[in-house]
N, C-alpha and C. Protein backbone atom coordinates (compact mmCIF):
# COMPACT_ATOMS: atom_id res chain seq x y z
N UNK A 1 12.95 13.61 7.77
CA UNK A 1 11.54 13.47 7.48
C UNK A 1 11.12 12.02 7.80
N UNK A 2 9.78 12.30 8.41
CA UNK A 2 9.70 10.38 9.25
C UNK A 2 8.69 9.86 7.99
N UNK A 3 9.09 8.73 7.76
CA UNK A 3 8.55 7.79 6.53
C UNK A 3 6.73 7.25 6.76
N UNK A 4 6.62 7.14 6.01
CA UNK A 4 5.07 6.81 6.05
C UNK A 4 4.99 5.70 5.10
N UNK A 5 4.72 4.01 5.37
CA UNK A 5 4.75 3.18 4.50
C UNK A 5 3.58 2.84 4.17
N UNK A 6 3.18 2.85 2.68
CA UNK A 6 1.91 2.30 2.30
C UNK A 6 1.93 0.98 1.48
N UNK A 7 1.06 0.32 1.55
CA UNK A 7 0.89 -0.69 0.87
C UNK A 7 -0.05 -0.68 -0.65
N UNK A 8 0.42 -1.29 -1.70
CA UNK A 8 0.21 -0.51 -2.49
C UNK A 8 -1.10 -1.27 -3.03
N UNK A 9 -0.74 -2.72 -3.35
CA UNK A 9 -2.95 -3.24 -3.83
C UNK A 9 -3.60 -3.24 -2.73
N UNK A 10 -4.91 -2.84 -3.54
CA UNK A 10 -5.95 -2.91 -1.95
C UNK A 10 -5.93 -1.25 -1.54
N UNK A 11 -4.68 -0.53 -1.36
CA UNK A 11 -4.81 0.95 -0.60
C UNK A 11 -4.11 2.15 -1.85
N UNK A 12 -3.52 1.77 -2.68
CA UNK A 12 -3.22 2.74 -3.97
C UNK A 12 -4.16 2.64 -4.77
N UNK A 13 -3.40 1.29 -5.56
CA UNK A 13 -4.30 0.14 -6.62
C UNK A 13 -5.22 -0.19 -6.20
N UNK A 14 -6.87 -0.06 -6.63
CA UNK A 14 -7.85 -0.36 -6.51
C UNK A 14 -8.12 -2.22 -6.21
N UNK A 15 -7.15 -3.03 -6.68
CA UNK A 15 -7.08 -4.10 -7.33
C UNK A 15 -8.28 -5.11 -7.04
N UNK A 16 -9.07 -4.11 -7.75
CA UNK A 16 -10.77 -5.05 -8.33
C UNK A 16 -10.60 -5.97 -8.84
N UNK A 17 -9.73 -6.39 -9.86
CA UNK A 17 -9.73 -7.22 -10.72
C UNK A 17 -9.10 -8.45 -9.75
N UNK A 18 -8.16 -8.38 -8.61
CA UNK A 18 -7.54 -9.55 -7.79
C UNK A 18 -6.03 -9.78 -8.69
N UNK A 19 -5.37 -10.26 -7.98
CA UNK A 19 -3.88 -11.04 -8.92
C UNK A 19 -3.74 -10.65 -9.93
N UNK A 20 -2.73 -10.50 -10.50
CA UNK A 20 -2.78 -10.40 -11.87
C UNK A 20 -1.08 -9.83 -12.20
N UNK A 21 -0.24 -10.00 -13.25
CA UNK A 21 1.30 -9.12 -13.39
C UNK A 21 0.70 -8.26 -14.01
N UNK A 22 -0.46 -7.91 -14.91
CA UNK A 22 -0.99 -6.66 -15.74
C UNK A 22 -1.57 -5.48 -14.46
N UNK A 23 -0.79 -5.11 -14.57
CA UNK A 23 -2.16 -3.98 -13.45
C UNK A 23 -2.79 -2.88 -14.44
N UNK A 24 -4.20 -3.36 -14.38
CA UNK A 24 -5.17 -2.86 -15.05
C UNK A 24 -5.93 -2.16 -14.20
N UNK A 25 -5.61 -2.07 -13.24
CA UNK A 25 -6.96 -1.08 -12.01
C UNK A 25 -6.98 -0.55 -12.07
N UNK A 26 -7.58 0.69 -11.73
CA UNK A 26 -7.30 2.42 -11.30
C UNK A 26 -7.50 2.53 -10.12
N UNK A 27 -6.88 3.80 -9.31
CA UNK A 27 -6.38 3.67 -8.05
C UNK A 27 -8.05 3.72 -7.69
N UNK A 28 -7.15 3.68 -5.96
CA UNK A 28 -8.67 3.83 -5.03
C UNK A 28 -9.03 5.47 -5.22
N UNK A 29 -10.67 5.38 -5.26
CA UNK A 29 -10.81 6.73 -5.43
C UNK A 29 -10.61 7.86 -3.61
N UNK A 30 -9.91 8.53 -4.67
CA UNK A 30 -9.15 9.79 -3.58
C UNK A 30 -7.68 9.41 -2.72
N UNK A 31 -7.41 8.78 -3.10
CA UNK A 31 -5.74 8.27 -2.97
C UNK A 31 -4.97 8.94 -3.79
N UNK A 32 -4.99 10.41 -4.97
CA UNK A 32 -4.57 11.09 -5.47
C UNK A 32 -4.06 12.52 -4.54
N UNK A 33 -5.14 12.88 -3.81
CA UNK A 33 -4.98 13.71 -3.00
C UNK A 33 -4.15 13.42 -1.46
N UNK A 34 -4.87 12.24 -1.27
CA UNK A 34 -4.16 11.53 0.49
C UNK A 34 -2.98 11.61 -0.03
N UNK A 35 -2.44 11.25 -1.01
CA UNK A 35 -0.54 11.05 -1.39
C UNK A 35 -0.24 12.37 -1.38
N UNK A 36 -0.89 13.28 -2.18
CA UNK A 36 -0.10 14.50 -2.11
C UNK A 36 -0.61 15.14 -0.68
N UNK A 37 -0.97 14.98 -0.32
CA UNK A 37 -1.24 15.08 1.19
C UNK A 37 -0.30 14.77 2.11
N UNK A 38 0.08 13.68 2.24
CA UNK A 38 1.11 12.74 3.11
C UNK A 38 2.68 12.99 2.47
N UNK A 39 2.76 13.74 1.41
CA UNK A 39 4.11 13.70 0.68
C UNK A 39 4.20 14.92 1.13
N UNK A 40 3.61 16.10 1.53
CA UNK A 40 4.07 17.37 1.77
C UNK A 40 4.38 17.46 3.61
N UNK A 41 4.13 15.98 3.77
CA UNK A 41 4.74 16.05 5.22
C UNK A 41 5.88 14.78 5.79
N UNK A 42 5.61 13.96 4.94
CA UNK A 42 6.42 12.75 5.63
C UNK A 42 7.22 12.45 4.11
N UNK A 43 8.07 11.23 4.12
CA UNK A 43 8.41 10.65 2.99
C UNK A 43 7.74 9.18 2.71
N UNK A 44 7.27 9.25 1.82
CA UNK A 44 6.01 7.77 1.21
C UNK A 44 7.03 7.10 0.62
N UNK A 45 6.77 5.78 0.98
CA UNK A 45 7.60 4.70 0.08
C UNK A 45 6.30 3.66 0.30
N UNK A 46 6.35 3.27 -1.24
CA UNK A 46 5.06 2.39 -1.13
C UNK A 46 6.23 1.03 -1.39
N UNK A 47 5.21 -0.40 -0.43
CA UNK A 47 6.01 -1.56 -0.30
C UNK A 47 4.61 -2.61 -0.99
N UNK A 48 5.35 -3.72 -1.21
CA UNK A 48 4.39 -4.53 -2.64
C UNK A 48 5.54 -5.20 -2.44
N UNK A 49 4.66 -6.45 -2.54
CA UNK A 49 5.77 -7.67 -2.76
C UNK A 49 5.55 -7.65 -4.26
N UNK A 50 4.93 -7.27 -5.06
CA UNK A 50 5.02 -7.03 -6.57
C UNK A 50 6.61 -6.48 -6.56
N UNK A 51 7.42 -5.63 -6.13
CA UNK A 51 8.80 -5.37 -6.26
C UNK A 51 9.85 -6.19 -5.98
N UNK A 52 9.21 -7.77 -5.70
CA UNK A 52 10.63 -8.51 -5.42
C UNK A 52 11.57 -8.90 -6.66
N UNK A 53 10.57 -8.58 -7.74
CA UNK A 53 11.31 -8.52 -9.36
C UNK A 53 11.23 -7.24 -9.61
N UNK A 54 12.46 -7.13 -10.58
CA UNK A 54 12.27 -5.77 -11.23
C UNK A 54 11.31 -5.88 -12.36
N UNK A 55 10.45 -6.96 -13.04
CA UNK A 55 9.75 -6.87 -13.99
C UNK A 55 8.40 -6.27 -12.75
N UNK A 56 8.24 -6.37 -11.57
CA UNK A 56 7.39 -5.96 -10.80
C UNK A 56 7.26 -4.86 -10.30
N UNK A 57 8.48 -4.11 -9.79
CA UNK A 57 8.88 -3.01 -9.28
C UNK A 57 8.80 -1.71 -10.84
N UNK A 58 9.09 -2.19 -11.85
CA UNK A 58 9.55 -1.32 -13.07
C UNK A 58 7.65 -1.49 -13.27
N UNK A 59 6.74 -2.37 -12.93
CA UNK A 59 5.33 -2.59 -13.24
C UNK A 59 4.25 -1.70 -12.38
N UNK A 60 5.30 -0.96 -10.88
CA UNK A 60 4.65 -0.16 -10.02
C UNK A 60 5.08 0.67 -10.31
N UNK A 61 6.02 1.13 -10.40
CA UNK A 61 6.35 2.56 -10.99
C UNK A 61 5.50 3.13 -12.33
N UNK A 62 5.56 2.23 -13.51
CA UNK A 62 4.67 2.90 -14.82
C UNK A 62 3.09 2.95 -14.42
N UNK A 63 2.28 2.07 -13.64
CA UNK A 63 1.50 2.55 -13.11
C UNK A 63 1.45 3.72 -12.14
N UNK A 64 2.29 3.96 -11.24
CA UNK A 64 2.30 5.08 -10.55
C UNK A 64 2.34 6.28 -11.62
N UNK A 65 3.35 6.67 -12.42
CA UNK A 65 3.64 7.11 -13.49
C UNK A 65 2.03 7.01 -14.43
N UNK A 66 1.87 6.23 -14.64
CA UNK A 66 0.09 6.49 -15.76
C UNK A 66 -0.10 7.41 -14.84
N UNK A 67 -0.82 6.92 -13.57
CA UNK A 67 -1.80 8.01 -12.94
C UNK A 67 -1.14 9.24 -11.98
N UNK A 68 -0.33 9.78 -12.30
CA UNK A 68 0.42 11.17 -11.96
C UNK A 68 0.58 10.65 -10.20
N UNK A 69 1.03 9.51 -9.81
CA UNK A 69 1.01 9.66 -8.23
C UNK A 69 2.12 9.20 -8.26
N UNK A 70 3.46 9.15 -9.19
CA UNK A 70 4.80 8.66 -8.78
C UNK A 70 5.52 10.14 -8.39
N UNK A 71 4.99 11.57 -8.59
CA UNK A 71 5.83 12.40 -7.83
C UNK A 71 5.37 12.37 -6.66
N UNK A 72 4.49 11.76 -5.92
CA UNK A 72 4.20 12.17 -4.26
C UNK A 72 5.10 10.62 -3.91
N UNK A 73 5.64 9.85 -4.39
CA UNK A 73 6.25 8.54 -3.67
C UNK A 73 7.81 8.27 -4.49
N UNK A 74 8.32 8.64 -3.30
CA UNK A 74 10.31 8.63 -2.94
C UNK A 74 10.42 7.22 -3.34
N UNK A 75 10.28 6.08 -2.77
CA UNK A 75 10.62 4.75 -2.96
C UNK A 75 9.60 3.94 -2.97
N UNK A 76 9.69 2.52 -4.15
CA UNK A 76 9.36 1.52 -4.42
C UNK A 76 9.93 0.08 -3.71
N UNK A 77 9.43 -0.59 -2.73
CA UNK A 77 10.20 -1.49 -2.31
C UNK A 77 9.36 -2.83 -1.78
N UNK A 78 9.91 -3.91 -1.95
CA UNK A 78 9.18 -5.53 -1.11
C UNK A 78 9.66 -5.72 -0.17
N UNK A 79 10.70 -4.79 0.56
CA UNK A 79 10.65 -4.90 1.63
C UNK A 79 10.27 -4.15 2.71
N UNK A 80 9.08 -3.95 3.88
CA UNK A 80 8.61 -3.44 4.83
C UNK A 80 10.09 -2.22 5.35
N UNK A 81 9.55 -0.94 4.81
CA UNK A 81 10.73 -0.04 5.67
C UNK A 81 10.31 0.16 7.05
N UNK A 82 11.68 0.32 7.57
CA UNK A 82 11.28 1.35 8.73
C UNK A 82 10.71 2.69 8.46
N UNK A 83 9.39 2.81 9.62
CA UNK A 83 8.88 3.81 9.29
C UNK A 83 7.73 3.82 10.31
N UNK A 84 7.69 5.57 10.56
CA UNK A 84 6.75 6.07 11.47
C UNK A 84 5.30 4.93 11.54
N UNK A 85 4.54 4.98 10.40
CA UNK A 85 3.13 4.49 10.41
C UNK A 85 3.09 3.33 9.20
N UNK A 86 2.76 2.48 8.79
CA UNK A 86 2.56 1.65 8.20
C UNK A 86 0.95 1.51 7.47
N UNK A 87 0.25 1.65 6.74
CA UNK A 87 -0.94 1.75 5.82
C UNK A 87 -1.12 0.55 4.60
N UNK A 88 -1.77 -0.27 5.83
CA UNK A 88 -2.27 -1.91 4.57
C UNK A 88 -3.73 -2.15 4.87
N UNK A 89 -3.73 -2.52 3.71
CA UNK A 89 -5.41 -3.01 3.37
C UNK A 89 -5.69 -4.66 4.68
N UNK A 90 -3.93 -5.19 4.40
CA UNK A 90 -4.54 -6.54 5.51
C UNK A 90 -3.59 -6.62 6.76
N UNK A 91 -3.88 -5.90 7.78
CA UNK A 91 -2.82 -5.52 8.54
C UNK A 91 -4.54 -5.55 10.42
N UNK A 92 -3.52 -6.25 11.40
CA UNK A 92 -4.78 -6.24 12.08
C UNK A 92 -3.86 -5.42 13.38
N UNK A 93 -4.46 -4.33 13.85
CA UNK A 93 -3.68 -2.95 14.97
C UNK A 93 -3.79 -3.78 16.26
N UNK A 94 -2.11 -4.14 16.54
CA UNK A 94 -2.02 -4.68 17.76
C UNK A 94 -2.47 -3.61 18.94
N UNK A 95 -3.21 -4.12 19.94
CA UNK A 95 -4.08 -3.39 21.12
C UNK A 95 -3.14 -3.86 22.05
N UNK A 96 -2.60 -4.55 22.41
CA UNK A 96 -1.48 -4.85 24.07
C UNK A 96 -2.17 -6.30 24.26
N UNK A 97 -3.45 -7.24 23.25
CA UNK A 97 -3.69 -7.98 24.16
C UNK A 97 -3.37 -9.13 23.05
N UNK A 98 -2.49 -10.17 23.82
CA UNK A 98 -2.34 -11.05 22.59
C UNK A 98 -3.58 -12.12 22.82
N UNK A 99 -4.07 -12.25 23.80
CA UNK A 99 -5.29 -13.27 23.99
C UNK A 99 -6.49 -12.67 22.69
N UNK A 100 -6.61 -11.52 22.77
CA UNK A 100 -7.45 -11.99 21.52
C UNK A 100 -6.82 -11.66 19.48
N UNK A 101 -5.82 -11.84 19.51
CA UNK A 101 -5.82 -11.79 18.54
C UNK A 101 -6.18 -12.98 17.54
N UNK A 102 -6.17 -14.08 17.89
CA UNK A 102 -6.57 -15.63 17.04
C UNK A 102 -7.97 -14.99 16.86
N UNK A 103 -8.79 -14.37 17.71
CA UNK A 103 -10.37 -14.21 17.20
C UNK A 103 -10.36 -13.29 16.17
N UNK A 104 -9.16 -12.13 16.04
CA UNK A 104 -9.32 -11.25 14.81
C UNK A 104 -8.91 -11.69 13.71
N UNK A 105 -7.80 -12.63 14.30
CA UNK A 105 -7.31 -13.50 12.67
C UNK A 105 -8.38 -14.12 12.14
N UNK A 106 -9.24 -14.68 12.67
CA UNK A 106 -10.43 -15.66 12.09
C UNK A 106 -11.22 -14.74 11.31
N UNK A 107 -12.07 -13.72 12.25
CA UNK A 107 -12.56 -12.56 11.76
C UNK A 107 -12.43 -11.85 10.63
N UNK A 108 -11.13 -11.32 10.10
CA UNK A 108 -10.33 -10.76 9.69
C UNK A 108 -11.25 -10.37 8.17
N UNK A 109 -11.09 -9.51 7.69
CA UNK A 109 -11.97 -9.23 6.38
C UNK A 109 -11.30 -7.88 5.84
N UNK A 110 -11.09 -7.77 4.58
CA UNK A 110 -10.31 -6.31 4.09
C UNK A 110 -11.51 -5.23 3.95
N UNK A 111 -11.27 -4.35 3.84
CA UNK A 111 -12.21 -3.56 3.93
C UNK A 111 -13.01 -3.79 2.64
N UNK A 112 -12.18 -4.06 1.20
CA UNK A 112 -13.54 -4.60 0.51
C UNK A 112 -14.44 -5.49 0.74
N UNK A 113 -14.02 -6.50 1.82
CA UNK A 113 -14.58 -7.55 1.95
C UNK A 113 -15.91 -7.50 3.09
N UNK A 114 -15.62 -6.46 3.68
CA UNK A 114 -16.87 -5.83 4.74
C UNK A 114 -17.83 -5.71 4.26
């Protein structure tokens, strides 16, 4: 089964609030369904540098766990898996041209930030 990596604040976690070790957010709305969506075809491992501790990783899981979306996601990890497609809030889709990417880095805005 080919992996599907998501990123988890910003595209799970709502994370309105910004930073924080409490995660107090609630997910993005309709990211309940996209997971069980994407879990009945690929394997989800959501990546968060929040998991480079286990006080961080054990902090994504009970949130996953509050909001019923830890059965659609196999693994918790800070480190980028290999994997089919990759899904981040700050991630800019290489096109073949490296001449303009410095203008998208400048550019660059998360989708809340649009």
């Amino acid at each position: 089964m080919q992996v599907v990596a998501i990123d988890f604040d910003g595209v799970i976690n709502s994370y309105a609030s910004g930073w924080s070790e409490e995660l107090n957010d609630p997910p993005i709305d309709g990211i309940y369904r996209c997971l069980k969506d994407l879990s009945a075809e690929y394997k989800v491992v959501v990546y968060t540098t929040r998991s480079q501790t286990d006080y961080g990783k054990n902090a994504v899981w009970a949130w996953l766990r509050k909001w019923r979306l830890d059965e659609f996601v196999k693994d918790v990890t800070a480190v980028k898996p290999t994997a089919f497609v990759y899904i981040d809030d700050r991630a800019i889709c290489f096109d073949g041209h490296p001449e303009t990417l410095i203008k998208k880095v400048r550019e660059f805005k998360t989708w809340q930030g649009k």
